[in-house]
C-alpha atoms as a PDB file:
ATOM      1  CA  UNK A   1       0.000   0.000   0.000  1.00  0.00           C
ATOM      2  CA  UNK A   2       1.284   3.358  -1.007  1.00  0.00           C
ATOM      3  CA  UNK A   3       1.350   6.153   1.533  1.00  0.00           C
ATOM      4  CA  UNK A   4      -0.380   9.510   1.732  1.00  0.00           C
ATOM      5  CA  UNK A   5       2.031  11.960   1.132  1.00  0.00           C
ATOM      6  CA  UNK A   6       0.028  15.069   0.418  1.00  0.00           C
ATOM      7  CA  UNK A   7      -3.459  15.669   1.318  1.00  0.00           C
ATOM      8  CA  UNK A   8      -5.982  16.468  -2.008  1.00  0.00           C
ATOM      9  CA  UNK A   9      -6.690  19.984  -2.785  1.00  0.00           C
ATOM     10  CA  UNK A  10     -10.271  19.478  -1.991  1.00  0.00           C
ATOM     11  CA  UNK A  11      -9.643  18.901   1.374  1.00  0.00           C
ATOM     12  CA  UNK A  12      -9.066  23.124   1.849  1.00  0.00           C
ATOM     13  CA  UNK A  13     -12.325  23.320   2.619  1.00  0.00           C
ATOM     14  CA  UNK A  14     -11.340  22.310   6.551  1.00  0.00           C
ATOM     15  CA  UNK A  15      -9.164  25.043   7.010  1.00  0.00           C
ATOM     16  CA  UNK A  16     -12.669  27.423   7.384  1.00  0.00           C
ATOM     17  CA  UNK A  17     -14.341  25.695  10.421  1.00  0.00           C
ATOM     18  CA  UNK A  18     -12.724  27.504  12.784  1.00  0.00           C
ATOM     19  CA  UNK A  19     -14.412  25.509  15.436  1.00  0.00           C
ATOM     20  CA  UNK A  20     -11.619  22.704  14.883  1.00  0.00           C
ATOM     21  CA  UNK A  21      -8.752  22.684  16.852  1.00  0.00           C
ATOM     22  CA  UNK A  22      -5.876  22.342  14.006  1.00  0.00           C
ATOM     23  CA  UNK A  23      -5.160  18.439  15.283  1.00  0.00           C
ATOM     24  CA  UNK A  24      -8.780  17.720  14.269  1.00  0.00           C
ATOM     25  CA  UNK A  25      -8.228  19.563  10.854  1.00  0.00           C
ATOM     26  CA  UNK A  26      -5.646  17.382  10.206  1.00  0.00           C
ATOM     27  CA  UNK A  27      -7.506  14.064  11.003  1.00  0.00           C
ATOM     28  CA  UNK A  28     -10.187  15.146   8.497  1.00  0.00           C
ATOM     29  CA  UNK A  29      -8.479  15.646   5.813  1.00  0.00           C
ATOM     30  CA  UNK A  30      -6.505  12.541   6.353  1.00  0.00           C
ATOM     31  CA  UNK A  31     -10.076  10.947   6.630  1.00  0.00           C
ATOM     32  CA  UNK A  32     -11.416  12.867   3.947  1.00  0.00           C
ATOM     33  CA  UNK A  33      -8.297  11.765   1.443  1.00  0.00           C
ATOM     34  CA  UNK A  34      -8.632   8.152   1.804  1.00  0.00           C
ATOM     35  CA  UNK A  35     -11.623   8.204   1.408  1.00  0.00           C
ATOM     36  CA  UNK A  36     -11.221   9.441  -2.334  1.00  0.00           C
ATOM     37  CA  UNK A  37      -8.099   7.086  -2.329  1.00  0.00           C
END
């Protein structure tokens, strides 16, 4: 299995709930790239 190395450009979207804390930014954009993946 190939690692994620970079999370999809689609995943911006995140970075404007500023009600996450950055750590659970981060977990939903790794969520949200495998996902696609």
């Amino acid at each position: 299995m190939m690692p994620i190395t970079d999370f999809l450009s689609c995943t911006r979207v995140f970075d404007e709930f500023e009600s996450l804390s950055p750590a659970q930014r981060h977990h939903a954009k790794t969520y949200a790239t495998g996902l696609v993946a």
